[in-house]
PDB file of N, CA and C in Angstrom:
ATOM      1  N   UNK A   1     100.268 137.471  85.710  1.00  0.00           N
ATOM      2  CA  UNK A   1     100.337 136.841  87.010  1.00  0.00           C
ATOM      3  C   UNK A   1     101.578 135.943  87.039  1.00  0.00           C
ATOM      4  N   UNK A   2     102.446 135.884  87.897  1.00  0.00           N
ATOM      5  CA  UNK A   2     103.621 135.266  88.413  1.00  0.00           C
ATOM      6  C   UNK A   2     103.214 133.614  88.537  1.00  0.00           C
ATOM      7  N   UNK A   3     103.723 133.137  88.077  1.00  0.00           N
ATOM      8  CA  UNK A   3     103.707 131.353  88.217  1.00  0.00           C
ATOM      9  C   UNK A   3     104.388 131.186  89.962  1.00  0.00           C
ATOM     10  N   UNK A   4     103.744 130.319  90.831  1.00  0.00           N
ATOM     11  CA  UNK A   4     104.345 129.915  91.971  1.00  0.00           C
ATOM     12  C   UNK A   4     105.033 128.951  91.645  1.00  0.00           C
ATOM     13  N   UNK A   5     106.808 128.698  92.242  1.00  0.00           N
ATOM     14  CA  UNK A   5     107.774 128.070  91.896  1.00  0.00           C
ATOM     15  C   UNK A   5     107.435 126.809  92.237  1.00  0.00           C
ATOM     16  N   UNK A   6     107.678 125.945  91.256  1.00  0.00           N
ATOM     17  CA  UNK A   6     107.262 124.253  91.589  1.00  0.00           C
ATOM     18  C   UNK A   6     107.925 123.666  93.140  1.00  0.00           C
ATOM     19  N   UNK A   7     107.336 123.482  93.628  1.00  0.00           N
ATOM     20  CA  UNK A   7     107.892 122.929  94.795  1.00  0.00           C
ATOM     21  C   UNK A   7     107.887 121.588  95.280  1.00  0.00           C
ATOM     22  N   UNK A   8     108.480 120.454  95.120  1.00  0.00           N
ATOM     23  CA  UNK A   8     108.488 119.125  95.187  1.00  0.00           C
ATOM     24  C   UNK A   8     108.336 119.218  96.863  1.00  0.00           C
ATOM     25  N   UNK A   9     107.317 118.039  97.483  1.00  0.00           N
ATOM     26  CA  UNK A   9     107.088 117.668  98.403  1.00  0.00           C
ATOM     27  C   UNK A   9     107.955 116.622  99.431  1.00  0.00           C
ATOM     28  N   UNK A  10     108.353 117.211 100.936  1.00  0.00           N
ATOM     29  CA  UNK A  10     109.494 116.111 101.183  1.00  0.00           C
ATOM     30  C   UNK A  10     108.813 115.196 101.943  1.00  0.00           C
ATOM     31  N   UNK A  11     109.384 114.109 102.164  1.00  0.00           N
ATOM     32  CA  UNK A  11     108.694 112.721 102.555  1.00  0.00           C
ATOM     33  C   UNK A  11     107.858 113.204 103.453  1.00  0.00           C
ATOM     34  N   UNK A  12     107.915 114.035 104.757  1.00  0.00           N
ATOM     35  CA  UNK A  12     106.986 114.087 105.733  1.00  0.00           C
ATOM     36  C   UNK A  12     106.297 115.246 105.555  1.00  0.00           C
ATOM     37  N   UNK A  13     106.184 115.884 103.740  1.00  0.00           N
ATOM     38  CA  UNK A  13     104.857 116.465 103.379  1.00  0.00           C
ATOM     39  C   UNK A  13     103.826 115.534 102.600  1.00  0.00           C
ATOM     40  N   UNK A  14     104.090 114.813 102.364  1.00  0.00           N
ATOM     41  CA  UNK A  14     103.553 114.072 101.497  1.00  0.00           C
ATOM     42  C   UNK A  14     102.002 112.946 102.162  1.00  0.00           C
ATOM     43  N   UNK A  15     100.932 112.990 101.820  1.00  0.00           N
ATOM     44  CA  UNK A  15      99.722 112.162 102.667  1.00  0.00           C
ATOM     45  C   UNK A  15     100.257 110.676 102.463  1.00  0.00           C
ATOM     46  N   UNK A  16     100.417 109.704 103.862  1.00  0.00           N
ATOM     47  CA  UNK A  16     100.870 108.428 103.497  1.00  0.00           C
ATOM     48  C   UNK A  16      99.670 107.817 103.058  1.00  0.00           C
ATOM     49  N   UNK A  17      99.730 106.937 102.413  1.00  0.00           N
ATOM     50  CA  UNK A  17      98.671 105.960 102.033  1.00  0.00           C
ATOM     51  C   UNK A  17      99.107 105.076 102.119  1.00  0.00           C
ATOM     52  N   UNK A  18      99.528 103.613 102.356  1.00  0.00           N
ATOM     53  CA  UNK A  18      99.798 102.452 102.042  1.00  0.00           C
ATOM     54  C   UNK A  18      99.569 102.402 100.649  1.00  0.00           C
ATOM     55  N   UNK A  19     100.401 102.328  99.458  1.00  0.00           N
ATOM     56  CA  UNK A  19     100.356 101.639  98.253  1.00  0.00           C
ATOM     57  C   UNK A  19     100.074  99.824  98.037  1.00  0.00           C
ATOM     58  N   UNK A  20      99.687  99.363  99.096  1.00  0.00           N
ATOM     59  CA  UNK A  20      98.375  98.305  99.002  1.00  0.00           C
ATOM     60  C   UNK A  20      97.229  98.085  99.186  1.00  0.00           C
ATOM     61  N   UNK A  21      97.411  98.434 100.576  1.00  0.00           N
ATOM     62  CA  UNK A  21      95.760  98.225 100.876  1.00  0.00           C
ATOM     63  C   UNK A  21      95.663  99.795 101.259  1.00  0.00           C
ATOM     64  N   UNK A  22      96.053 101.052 100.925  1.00  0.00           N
ATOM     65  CA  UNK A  22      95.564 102.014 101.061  1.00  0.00           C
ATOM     66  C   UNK A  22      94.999 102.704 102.403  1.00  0.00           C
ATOM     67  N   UNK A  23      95.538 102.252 103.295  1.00  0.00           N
ATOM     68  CA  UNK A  23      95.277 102.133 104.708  1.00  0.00           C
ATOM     69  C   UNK A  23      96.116 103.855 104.991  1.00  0.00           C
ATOM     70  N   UNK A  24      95.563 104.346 106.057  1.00  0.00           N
ATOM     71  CA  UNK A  24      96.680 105.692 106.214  1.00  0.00           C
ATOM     72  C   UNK A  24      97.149 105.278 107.266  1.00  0.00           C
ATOM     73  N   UNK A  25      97.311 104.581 107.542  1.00  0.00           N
ATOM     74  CA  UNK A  25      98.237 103.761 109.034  1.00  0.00           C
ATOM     75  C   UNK A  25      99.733 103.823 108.903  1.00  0.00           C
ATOM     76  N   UNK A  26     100.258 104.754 107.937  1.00  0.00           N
ATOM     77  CA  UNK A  26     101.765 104.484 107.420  1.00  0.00           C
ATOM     78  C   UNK A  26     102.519 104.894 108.367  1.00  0.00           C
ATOM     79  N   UNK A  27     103.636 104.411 108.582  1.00  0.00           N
ATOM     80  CA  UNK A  27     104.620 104.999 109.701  1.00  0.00           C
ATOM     81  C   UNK A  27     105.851 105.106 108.829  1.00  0.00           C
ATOM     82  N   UNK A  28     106.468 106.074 109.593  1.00  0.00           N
ATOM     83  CA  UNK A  28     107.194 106.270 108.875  1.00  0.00           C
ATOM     84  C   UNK A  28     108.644 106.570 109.729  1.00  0.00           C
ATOM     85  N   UNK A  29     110.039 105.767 109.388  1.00  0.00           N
ATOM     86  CA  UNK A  29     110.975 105.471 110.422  1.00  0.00           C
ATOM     87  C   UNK A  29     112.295 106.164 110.170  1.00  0.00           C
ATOM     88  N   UNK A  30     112.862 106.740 110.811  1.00  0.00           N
ATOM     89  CA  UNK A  30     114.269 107.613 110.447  1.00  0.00           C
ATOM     90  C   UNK A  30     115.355 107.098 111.743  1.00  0.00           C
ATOM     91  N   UNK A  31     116.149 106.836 111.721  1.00  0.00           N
ATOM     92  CA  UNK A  31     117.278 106.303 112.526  1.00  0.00           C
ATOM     93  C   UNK A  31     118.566 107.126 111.967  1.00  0.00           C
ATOM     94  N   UNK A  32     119.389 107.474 113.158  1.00  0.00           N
ATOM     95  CA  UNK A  32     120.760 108.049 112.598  1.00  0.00           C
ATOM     96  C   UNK A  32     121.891 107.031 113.075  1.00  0.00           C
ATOM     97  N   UNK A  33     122.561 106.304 111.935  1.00  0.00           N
ATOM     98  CA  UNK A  33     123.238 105.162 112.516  1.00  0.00           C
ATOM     99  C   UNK A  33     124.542 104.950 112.690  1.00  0.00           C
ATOM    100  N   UNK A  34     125.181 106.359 111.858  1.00  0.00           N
ATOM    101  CA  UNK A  34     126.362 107.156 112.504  1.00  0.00           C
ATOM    102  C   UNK A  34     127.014 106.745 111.472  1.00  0.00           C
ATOM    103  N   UNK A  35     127.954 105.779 111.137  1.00  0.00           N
ATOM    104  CA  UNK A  35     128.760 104.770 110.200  1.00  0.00           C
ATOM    105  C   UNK A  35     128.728 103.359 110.497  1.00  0.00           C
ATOM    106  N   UNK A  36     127.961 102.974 111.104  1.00  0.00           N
ATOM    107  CA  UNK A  36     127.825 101.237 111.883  1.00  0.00           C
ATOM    108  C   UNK A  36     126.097 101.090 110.950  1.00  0.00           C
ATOM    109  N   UNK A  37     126.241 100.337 110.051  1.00  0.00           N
ATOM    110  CA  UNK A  37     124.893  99.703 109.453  1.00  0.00           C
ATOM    111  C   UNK A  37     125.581  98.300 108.906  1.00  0.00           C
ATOM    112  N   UNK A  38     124.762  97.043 109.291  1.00  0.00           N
ATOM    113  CA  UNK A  38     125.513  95.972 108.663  1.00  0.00           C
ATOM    114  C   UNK A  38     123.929  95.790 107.545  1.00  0.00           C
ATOM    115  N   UNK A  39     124.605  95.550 106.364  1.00  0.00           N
ATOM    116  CA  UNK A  39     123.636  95.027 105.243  1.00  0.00           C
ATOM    117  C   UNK A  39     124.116  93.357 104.815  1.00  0.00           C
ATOM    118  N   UNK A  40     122.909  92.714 105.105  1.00  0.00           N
ATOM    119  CA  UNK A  40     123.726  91.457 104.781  1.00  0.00           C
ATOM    120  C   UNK A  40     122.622  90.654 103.351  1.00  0.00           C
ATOM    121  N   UNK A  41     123.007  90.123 102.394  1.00  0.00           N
ATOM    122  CA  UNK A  41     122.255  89.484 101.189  1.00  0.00           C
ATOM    123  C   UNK A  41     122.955  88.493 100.612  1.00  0.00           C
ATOM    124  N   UNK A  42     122.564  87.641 100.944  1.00  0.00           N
ATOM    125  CA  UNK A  42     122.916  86.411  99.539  1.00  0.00           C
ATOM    126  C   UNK A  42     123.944  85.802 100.319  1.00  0.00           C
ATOM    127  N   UNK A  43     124.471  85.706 101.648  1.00  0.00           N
ATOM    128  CA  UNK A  43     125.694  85.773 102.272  1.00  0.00           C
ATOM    129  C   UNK A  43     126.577  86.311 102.129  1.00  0.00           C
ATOM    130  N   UNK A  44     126.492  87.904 102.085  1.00  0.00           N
ATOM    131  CA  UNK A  44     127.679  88.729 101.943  1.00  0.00           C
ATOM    132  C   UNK A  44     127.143  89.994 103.056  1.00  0.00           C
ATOM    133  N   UNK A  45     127.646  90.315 103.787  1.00  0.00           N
ATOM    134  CA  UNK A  45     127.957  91.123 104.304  1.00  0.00           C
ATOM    135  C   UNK A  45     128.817  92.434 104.154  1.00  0.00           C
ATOM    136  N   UNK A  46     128.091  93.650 104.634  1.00  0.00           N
ATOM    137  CA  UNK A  46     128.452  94.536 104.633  1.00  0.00           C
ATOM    138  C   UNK A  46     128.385  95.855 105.628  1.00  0.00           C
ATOM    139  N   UNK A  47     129.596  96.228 106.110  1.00  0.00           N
ATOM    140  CA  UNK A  47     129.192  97.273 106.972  1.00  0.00           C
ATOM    141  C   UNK A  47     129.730  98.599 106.517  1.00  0.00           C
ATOM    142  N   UNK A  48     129.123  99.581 107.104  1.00  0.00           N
ATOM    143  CA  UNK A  48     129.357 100.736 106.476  1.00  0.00           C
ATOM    144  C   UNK A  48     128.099 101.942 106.367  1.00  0.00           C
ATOM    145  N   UNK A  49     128.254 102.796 105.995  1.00  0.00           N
ATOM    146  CA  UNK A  49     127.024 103.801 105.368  1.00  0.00           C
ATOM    147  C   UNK A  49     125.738 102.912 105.424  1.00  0.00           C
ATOM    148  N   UNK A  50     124.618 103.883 104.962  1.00  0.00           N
ATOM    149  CA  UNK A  50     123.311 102.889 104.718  1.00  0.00           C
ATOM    150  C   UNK A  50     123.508 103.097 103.417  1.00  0.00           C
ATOM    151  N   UNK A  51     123.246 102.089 102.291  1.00  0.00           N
ATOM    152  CA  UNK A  51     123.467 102.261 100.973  1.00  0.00           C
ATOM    153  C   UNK A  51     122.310 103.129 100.471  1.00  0.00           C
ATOM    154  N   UNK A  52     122.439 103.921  99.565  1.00  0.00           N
ATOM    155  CA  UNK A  52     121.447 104.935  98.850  1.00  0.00           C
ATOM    156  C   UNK A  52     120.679 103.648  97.993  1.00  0.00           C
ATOM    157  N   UNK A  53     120.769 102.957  96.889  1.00  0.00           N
ATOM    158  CA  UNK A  53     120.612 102.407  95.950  1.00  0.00           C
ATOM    159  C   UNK A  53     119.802 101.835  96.491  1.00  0.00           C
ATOM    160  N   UNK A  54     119.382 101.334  97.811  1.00  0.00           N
ATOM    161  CA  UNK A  54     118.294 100.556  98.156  1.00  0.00           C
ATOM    162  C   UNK A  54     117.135 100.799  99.010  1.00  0.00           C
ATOM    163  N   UNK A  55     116.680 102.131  98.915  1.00  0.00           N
ATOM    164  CA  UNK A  55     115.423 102.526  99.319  1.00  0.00           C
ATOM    165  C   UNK A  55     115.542 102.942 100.610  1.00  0.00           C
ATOM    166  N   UNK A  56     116.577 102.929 101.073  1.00  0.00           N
ATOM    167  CA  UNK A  56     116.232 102.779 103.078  1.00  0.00           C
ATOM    168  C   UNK A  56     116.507 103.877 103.122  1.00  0.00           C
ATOM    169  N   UNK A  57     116.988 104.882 102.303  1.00  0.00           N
ATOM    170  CA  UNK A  57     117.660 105.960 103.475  1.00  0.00           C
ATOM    171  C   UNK A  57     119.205 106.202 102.471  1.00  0.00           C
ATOM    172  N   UNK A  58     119.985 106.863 103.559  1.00  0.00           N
ATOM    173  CA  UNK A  58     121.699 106.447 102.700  1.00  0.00           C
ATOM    174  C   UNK A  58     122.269 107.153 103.572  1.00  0.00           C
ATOM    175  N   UNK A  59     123.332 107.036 103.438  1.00  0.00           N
ATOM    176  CA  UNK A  59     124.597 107.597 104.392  1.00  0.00           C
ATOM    177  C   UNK A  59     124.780 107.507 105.960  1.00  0.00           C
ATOM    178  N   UNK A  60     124.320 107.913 106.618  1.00  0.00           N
ATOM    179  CA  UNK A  60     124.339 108.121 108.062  1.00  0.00           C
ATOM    180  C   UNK A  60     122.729 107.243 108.692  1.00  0.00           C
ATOM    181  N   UNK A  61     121.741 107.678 107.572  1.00  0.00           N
ATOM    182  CA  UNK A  61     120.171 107.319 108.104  1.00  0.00           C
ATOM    183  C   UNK A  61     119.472 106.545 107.630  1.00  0.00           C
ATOM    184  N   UNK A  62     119.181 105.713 107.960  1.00  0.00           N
ATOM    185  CA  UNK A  62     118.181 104.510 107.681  1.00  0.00           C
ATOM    186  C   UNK A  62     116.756 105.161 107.914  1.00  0.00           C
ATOM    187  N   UNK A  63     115.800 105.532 106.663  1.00  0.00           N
ATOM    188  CA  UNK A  63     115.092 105.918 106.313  1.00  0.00           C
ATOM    189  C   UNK A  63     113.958 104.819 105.462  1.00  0.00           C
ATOM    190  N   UNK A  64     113.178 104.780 106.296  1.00  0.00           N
ATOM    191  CA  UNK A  64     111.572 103.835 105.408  1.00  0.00           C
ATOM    192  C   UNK A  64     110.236 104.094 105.605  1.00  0.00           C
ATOM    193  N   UNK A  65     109.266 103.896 105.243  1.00  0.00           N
ATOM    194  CA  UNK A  65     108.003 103.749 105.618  1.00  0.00           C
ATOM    195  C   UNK A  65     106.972 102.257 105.681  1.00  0.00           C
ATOM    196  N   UNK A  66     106.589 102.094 106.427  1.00  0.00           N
ATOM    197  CA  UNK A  66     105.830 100.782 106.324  1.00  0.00           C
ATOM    198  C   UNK A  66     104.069 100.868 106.686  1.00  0.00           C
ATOM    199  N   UNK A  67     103.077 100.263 106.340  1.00  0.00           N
ATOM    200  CA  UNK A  67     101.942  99.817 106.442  1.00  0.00           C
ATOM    201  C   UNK A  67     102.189  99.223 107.603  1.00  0.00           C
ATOM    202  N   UNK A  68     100.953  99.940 109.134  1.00  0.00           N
ATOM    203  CA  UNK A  68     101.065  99.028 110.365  1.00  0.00           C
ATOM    204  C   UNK A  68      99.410  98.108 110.169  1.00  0.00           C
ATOM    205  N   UNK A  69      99.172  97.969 108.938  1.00  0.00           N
ATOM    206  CA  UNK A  69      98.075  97.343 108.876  1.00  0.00           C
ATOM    207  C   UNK A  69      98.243  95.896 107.598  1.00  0.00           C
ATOM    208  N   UNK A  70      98.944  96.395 106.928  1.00  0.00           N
ATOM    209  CA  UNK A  70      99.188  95.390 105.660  1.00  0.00           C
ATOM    210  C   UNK A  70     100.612  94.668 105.968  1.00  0.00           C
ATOM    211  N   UNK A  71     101.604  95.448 106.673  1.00  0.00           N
ATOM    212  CA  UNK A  71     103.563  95.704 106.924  1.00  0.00           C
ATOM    213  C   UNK A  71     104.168  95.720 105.191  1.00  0.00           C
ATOM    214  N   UNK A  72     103.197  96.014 104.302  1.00  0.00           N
ATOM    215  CA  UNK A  72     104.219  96.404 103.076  1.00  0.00           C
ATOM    216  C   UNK A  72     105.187  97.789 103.751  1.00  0.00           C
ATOM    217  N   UNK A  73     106.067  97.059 103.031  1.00  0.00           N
ATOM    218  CA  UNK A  73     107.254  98.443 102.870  1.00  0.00           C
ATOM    219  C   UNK A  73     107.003  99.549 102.367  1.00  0.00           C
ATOM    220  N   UNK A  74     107.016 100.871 101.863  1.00  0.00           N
ATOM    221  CA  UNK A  74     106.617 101.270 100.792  1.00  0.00           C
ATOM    222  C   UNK A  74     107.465 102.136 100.090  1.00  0.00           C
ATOM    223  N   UNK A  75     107.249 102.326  99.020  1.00  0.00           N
ATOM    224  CA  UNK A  75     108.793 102.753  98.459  1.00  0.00           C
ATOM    225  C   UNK A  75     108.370 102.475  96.418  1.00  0.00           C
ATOM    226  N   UNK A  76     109.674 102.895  95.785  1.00  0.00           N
ATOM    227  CA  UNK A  76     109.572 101.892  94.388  1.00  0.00           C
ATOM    228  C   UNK A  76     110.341 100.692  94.540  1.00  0.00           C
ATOM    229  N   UNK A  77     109.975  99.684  93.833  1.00  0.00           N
ATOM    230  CA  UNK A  77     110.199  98.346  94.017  1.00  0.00           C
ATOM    231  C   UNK A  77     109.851  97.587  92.808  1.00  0.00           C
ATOM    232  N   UNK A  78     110.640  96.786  91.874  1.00  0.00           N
ATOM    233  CA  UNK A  78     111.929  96.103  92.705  1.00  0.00           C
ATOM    234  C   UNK A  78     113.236  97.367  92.738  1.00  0.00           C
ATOM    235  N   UNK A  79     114.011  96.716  92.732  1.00  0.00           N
ATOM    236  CA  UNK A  79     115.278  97.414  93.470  1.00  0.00           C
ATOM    237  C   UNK A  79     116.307  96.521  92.787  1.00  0.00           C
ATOM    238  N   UNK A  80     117.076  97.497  91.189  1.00  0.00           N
ATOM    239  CA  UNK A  80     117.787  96.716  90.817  1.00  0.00           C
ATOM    240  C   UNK A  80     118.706  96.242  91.525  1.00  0.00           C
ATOM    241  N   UNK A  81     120.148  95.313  90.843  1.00  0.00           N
ATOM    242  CA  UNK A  81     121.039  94.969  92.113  1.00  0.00           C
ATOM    243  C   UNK A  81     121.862  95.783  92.512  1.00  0.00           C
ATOM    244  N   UNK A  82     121.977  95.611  93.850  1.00  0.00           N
ATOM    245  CA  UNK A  82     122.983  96.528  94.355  1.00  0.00           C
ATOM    246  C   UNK A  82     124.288  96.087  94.565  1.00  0.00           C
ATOM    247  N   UNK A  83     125.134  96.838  94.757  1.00  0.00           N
ATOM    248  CA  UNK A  83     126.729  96.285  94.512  1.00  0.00           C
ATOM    249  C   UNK A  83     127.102  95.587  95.350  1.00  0.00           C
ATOM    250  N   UNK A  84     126.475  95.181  96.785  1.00  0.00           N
ATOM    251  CA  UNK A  84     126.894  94.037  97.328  1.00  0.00           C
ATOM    252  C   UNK A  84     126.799  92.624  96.276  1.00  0.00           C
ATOM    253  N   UNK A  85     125.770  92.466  96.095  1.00  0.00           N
ATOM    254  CA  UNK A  85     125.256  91.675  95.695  1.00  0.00           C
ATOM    255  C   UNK A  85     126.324  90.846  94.217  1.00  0.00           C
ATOM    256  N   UNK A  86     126.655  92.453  93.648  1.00  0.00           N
ATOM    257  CA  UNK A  86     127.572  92.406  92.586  1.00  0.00           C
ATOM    258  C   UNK A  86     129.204  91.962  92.876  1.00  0.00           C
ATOM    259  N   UNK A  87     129.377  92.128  94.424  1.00  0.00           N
ATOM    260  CA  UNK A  87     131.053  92.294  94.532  1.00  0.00           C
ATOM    261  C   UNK A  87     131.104  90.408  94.743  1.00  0.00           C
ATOM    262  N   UNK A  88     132.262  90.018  94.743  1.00  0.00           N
ATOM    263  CA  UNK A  88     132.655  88.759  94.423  1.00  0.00           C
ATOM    264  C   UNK A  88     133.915  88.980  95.561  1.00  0.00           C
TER     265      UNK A  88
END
């Protein structure tokens, strides 16, 4: 018998759960923001792409999911630093 090819699940196959309170209330948000995203941390600013390195999404789309019952984010977390944070 033939093995069926592993097939990894994409975000909007996947059952949301809230990874807190387990709520299925998850929403889930996609924006196309063209090249205009300002990221701002620590007082530094940045515009440009959506950064990959930080969970949202990357390039053009700001991509997240949130709990409309708890508002956790959901995602992996923490989120080492990202190079804003790093540039001087």
């Amino acid at each position: 018998m033939a093995e069926l090819p592993l097939r990894i699940q994409t975000h909007f196959e996947m059952e949301k759960i809230c990874q807190t309170c387990y709520s299925q209330r998850v929403v889930s948000v996609i924006a196309k923001t063209g090249e205009y995203c300002v990221i701002e941390i620590s007082n530094r600013r940045q515009l440009g792409p959506v950064p990959k390195e930080m969970n949202i999404g990357g390039d053009e789309y700001l991509e997240f999911c949130y709990c409309l019952d708890c508002g956790q984010l959901q995602g992996i977390f923490p989120v080492p630093p990202i190079a804003l944070e790093q540039s001087g």
